[in-house]
N, C-alpha and C. Protein backbone atom coordinates (compact mmCIF):
# COMPACT_ATOMS: atom_id res chain seq x y z
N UNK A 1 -45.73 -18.95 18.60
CA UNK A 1 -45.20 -17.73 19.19
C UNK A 1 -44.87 -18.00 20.64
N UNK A 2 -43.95 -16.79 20.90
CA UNK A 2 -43.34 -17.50 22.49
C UNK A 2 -44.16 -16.25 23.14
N UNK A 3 -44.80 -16.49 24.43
CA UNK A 3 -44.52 -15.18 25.26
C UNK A 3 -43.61 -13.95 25.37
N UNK A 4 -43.27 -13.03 25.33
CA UNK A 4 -42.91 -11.87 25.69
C UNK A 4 -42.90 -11.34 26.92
N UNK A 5 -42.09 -10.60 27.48
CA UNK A 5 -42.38 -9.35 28.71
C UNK A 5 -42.11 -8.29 27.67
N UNK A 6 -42.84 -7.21 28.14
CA UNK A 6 -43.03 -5.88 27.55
C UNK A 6 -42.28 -4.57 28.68
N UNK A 7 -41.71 -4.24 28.31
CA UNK A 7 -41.04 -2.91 28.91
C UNK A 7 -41.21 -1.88 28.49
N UNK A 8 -41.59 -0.77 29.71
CA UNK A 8 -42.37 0.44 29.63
C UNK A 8 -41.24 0.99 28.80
N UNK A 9 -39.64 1.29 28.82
CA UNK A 9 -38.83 2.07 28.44
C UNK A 9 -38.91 1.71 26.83
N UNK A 10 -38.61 0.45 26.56
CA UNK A 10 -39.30 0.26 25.14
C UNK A 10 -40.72 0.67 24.19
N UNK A 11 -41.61 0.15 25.07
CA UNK A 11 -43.10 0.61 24.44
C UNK A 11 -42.80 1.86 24.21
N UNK A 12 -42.48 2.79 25.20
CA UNK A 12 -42.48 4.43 24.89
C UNK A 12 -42.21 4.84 23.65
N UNK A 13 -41.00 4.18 23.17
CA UNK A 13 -40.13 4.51 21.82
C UNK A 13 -41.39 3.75 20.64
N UNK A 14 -42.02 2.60 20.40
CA UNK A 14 -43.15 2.08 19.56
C UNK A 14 -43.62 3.10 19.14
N UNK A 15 -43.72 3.45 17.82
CA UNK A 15 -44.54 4.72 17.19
C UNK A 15 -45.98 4.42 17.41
N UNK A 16 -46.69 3.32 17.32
CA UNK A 16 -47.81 3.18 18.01
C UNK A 16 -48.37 3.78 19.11
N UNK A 17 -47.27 4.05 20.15
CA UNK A 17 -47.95 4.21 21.29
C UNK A 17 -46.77 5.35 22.00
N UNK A 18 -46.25 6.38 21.15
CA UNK A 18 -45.25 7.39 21.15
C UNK A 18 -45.90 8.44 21.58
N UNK A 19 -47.39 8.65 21.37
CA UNK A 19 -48.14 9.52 22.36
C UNK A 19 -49.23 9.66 23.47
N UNK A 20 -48.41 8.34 24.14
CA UNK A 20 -49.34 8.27 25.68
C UNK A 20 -48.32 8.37 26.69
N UNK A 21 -49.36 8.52 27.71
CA UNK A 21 -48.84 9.03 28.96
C UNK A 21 -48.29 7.72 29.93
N UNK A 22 -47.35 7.83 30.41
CA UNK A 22 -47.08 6.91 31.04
C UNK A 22 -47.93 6.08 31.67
N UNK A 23 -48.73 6.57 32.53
CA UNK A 23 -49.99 5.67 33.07
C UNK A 23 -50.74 5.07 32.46
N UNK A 24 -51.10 5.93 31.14
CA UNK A 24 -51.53 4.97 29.75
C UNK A 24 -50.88 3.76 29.10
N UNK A 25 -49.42 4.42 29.09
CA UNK A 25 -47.94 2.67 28.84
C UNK A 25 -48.49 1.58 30.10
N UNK A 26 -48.72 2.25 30.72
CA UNK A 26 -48.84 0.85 32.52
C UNK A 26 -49.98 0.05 32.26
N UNK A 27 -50.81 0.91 31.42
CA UNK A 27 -52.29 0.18 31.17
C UNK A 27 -52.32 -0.75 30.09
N UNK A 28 -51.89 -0.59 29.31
CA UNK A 28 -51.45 -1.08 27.87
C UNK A 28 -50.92 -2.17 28.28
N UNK A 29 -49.52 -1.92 29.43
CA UNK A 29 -49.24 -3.24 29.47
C UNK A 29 -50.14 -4.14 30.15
N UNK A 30 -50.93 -3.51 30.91
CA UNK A 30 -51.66 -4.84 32.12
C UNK A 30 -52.84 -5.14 31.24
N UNK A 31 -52.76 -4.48 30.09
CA UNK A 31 -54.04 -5.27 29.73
C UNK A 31 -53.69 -5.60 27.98
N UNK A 32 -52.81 -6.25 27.85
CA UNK A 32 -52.13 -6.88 26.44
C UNK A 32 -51.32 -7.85 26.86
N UNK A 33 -50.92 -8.64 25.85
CA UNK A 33 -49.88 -10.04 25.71
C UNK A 33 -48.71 -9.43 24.65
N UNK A 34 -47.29 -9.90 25.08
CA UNK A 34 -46.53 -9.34 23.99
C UNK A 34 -45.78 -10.83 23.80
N UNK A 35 -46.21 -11.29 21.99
CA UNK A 35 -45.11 -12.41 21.80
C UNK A 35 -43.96 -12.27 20.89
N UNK A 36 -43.13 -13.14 20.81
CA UNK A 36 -41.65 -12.81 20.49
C UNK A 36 -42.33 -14.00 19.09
N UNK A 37 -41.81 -13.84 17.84
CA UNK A 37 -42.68 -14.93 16.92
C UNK A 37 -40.87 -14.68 15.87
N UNK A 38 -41.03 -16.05 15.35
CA UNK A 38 -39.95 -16.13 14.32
C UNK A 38 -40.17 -15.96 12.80
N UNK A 39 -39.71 -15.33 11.94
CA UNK A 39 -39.89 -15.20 11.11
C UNK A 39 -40.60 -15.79 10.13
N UNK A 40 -41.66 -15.81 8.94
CA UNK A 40 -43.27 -17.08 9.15
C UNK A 40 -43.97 -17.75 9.78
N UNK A 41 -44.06 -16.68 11.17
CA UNK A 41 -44.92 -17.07 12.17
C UNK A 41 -46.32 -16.52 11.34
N UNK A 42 -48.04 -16.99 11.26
CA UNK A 42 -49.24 -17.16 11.28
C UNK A 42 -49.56 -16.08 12.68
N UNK A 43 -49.40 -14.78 11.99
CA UNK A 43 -49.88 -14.17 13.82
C UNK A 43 -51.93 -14.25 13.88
N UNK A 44 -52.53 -13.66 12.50
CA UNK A 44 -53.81 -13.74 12.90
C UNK A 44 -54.32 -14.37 11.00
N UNK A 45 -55.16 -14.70 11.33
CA UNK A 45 -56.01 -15.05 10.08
C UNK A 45 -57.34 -14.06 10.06
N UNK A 46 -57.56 -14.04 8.36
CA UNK A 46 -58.56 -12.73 8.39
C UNK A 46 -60.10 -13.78 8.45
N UNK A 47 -60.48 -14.98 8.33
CA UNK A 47 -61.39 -15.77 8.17
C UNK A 47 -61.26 -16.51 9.08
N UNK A 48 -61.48 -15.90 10.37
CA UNK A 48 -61.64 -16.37 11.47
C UNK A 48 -63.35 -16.61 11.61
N UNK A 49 -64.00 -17.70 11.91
CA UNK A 49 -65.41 -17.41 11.21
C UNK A 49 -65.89 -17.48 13.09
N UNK A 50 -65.17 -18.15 14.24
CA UNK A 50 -65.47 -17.95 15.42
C UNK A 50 -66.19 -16.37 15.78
N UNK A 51 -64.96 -15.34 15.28
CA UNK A 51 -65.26 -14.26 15.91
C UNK A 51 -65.95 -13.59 14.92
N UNK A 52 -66.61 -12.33 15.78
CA UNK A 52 -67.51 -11.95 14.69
C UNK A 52 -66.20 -10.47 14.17
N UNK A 53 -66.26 -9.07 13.43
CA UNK A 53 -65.48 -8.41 12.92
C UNK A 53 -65.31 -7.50 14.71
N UNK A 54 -66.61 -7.27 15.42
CA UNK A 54 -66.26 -6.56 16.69
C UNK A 54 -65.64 -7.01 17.70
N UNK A 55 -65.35 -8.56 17.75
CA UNK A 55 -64.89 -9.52 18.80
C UNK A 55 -63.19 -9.53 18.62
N UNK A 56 -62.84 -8.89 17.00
CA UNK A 56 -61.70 -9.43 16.35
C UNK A 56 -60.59 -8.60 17.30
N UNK A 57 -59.04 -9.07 17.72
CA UNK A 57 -58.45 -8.54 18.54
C UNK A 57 -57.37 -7.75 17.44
N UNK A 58 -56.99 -6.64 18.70
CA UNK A 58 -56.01 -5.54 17.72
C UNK A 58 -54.41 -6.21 17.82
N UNK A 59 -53.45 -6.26 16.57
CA UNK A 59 -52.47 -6.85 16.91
C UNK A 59 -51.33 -5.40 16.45
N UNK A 60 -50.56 -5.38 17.54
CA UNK A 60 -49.86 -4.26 17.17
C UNK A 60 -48.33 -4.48 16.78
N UNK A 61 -47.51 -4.42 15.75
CA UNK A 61 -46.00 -4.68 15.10
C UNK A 61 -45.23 -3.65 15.76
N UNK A 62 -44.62 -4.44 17.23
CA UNK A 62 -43.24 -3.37 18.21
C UNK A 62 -42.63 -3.18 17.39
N UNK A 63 -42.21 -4.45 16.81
CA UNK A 63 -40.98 -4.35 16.31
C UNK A 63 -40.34 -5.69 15.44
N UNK A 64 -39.41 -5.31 14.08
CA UNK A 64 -39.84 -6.76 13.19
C UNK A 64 -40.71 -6.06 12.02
N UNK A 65 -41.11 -7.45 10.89
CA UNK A 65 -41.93 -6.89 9.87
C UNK A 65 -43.26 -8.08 9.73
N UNK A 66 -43.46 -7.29 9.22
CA UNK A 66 -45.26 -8.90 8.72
C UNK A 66 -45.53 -7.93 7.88
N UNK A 67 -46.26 -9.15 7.27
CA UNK A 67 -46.90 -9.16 5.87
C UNK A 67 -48.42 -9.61 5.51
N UNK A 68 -49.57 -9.20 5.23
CA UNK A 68 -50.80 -9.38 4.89
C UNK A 68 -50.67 -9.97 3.86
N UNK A 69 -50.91 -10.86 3.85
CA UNK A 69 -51.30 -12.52 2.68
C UNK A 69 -52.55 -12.49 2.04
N UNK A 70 -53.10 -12.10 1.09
CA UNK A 70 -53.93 -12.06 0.44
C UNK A 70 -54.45 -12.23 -0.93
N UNK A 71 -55.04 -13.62 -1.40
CA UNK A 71 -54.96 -13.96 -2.87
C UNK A 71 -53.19 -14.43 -3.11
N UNK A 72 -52.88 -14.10 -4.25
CA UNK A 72 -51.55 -14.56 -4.50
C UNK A 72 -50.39 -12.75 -4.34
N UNK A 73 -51.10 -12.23 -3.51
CA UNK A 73 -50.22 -11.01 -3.42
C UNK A 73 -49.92 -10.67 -1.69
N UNK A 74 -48.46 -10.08 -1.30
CA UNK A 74 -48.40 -9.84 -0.29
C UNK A 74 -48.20 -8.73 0.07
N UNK A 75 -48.42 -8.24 1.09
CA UNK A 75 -48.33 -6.92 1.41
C UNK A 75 -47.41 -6.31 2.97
N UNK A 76 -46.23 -5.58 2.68
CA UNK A 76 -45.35 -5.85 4.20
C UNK A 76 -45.62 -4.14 4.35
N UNK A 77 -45.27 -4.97 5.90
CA UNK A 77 -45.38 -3.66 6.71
C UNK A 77 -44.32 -3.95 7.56
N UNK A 78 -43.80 -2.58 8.30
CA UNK A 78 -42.93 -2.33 9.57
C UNK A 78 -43.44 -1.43 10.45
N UNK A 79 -42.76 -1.18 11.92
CA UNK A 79 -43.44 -1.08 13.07
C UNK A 79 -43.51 0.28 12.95
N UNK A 80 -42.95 1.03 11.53
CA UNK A 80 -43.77 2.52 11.65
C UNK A 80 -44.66 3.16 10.42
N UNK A 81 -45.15 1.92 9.63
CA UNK A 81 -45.80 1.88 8.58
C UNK A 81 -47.22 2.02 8.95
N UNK A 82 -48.31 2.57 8.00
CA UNK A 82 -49.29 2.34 8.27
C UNK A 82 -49.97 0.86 9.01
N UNK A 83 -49.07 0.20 8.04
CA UNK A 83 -49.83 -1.20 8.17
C UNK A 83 -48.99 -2.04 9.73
N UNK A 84 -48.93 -0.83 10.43
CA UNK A 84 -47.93 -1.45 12.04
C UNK A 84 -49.49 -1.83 13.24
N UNK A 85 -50.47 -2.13 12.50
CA UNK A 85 -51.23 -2.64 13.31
C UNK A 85 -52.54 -3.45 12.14
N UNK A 86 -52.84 -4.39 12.87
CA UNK A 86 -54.08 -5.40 12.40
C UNK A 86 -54.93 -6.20 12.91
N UNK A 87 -56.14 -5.45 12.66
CA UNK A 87 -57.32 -6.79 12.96
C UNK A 87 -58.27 -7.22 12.00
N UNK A 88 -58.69 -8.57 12.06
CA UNK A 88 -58.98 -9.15 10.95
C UNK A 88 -60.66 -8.35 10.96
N UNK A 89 -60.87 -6.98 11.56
CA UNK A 89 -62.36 -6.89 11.80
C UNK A 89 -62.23 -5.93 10.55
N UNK A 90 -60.55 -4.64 9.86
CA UNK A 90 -60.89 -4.51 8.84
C UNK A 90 -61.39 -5.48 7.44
N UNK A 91 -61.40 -6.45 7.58
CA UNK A 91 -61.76 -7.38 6.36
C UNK A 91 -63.30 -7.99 6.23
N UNK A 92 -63.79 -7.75 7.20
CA UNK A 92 -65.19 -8.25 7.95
C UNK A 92 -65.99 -8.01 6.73
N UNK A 93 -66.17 -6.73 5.54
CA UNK A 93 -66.90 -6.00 4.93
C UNK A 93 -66.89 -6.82 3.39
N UNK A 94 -65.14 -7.05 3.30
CA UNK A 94 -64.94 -7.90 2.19
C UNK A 94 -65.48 -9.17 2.27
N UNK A 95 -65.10 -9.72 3.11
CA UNK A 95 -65.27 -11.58 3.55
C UNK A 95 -63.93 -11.69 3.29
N UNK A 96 -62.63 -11.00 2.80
CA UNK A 96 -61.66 -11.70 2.19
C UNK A 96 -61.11 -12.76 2.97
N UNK A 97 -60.27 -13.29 2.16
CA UNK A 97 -59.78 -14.90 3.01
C UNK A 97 -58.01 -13.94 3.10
N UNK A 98 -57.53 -14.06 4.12
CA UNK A 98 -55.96 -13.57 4.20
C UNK A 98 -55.23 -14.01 5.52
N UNK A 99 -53.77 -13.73 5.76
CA UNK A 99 -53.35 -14.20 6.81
C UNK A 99 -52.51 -13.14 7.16
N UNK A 100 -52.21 -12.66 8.20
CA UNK A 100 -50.76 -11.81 8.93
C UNK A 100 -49.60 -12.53 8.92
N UNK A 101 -48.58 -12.77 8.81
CA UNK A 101 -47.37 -13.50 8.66
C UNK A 101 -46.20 -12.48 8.99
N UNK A 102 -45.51 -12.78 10.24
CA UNK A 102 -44.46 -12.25 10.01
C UNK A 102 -43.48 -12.72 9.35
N UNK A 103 -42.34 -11.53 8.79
CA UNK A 103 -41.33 -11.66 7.43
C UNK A 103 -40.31 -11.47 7.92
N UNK A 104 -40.06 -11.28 9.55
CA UNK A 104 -38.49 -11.50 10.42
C UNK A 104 -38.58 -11.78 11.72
N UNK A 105 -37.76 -12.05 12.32
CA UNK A 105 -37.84 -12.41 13.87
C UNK A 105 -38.76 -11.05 14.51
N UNK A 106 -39.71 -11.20 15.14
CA UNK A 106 -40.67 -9.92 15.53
C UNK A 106 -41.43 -10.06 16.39
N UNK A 107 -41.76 -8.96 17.25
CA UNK A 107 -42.15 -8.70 18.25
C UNK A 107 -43.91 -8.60 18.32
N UNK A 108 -44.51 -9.12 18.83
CA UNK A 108 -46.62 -8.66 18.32
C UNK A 108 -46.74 -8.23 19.64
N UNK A 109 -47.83 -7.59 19.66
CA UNK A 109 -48.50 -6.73 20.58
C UNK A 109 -50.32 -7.68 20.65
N UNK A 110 -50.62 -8.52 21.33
CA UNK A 110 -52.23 -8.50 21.05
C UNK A 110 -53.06 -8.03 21.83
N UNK A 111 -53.96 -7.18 21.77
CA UNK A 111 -55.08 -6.72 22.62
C UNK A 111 -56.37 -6.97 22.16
N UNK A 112 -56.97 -7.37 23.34
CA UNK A 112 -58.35 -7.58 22.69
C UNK A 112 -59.23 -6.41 22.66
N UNK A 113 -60.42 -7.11 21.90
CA UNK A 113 -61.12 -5.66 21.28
C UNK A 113 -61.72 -4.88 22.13
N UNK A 114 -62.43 -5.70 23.49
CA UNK A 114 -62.71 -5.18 24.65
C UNK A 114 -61.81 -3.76 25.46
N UNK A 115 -60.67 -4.64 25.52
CA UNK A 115 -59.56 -3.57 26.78
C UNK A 115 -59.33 -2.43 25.51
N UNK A 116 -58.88 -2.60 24.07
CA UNK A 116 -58.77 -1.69 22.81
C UNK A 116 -60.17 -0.52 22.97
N UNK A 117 -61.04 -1.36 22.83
CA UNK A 117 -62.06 -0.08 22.78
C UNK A 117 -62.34 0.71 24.59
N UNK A 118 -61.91 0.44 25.59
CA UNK A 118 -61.64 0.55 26.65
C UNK A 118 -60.59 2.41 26.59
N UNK A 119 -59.30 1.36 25.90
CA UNK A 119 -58.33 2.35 25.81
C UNK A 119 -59.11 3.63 25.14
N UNK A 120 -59.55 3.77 23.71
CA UNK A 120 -60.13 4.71 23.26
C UNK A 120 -61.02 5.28 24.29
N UNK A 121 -62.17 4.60 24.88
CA UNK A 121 -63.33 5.41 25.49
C UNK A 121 -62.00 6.23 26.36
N UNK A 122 -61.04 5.91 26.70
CA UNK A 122 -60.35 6.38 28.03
C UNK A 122 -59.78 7.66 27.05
N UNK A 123 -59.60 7.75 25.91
CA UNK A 123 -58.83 8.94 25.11
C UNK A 123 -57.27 8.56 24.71
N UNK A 124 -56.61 7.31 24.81
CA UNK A 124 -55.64 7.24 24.09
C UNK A 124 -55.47 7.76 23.03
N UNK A 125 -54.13 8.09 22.54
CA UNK A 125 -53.94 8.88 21.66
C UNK A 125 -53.94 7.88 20.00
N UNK A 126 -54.65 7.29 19.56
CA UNK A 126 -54.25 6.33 18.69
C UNK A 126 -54.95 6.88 17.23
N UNK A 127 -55.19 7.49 17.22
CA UNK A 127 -56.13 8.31 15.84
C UNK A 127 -56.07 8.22 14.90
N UNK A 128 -54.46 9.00 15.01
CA UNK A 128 -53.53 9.17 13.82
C UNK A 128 -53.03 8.02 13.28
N UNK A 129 -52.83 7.21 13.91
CA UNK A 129 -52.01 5.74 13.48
C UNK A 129 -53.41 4.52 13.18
N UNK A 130 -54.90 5.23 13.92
CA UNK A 130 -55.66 4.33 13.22
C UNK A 130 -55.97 4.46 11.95
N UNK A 131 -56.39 6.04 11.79
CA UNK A 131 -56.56 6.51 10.71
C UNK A 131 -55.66 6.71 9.12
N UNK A 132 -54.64 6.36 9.40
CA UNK A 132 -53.59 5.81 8.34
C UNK A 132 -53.70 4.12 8.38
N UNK A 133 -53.59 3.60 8.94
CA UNK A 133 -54.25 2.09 8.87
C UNK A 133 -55.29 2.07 8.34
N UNK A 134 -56.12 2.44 8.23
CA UNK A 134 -57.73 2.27 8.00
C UNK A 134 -57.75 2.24 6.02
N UNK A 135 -57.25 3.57 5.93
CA UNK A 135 -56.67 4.18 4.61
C UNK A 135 -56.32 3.08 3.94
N UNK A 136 -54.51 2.41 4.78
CA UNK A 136 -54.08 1.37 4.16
C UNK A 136 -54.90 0.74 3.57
N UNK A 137 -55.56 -0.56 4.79
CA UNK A 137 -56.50 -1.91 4.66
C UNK A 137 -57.60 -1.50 3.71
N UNK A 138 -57.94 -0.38 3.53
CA UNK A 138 -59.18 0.33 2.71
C UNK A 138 -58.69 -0.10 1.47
N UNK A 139 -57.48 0.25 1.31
CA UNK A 139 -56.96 0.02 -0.12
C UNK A 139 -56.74 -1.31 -0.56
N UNK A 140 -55.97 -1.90 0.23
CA UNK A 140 -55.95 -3.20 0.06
C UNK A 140 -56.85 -4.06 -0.11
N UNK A 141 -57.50 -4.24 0.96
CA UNK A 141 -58.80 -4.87 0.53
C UNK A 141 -59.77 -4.19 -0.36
N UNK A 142 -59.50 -3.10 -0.94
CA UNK A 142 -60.73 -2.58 -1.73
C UNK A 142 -61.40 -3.77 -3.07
N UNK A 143 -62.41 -3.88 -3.76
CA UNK A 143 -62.38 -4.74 -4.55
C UNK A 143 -61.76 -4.24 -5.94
N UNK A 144 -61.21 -4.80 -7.11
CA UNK A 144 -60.84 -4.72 -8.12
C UNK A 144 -61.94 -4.05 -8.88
N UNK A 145 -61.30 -2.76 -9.58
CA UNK A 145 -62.54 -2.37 -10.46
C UNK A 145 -63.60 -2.92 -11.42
N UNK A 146 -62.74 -4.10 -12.18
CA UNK A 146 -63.55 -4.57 -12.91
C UNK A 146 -64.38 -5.38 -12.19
N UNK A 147 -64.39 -6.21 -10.90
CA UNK A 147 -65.14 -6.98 -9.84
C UNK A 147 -65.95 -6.44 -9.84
N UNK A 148 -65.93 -4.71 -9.26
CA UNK A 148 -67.07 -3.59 -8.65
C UNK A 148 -68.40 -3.81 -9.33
N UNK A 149 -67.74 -3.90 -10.86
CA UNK A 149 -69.04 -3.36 -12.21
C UNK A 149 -70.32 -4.54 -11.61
């Protein structure tokens, strides 16, 4: 992945981050990396065994598509889909083995979990867009019924 610059006039428009306050966009940027990645770029792996699931960093899809790699099935998302954000800390519960991959020339957002949980204590508006993510990855990773028994 290459580096990025991030622009406030852009971020604004990111459905991710479509309901913060400007001073909140200023923060976001000073405390995130934005890379420019080519299409089957490896953005995060879910079996990262370094970090633990709370250490794991939030990766957010500006713009572009990726896809969650998991077993022999894939799963795409776009930058206003549930699945427009990922950290490998939803998978922590499964153990699953998976990868993020982007599926076109695309834009990532990474924040770590630190300045992320930062933003929340501060009241960013991210709720709604976690809470449809959550749903997603819930599903996805859920285990197979017959596994459950």
């Amino acid at each position: 992945m290459k580096p990025s610059v991030t622009y406030l006039h852009l971020l604004k428009h990111t459905p991710f981050f479509t309901s913060l306050t400007t001073d909140q966009l200023r923060w976001v940027i000073g405390h995130s990396h934005e890379w420019e990645a080519q299409a089957g770029t490896v953005v995060a792996q879910c079996n990262d065994r370094e970090k633990t699931g709370g250490d794991q960093p939030m990766w957010i899809l500006l713009d572009g598509g990726w896809q969650v790699e998991a077993g022999q099935r894939a799963y795409p998302a776009d930058h206003a889909s549930a699945g427009k954000w990922f950290s490998a800390a939803t998978t922590t519960t499964t153990g699953a083995a998976c990868r993020l991959v982007t599926t076109e020339h695309s834009y990532v957002m990474k924040i770590e979990r630190a300045d992320f949980d930062a933003m929340l204590a501060q009241g960013f508006a991210f709720g709604p867009h976690l809470d449809a993510g959550r749903r997603y990855y819930n599903e996805l990773f859920a285990a197979p019924a017959e596994l459950a028994k």
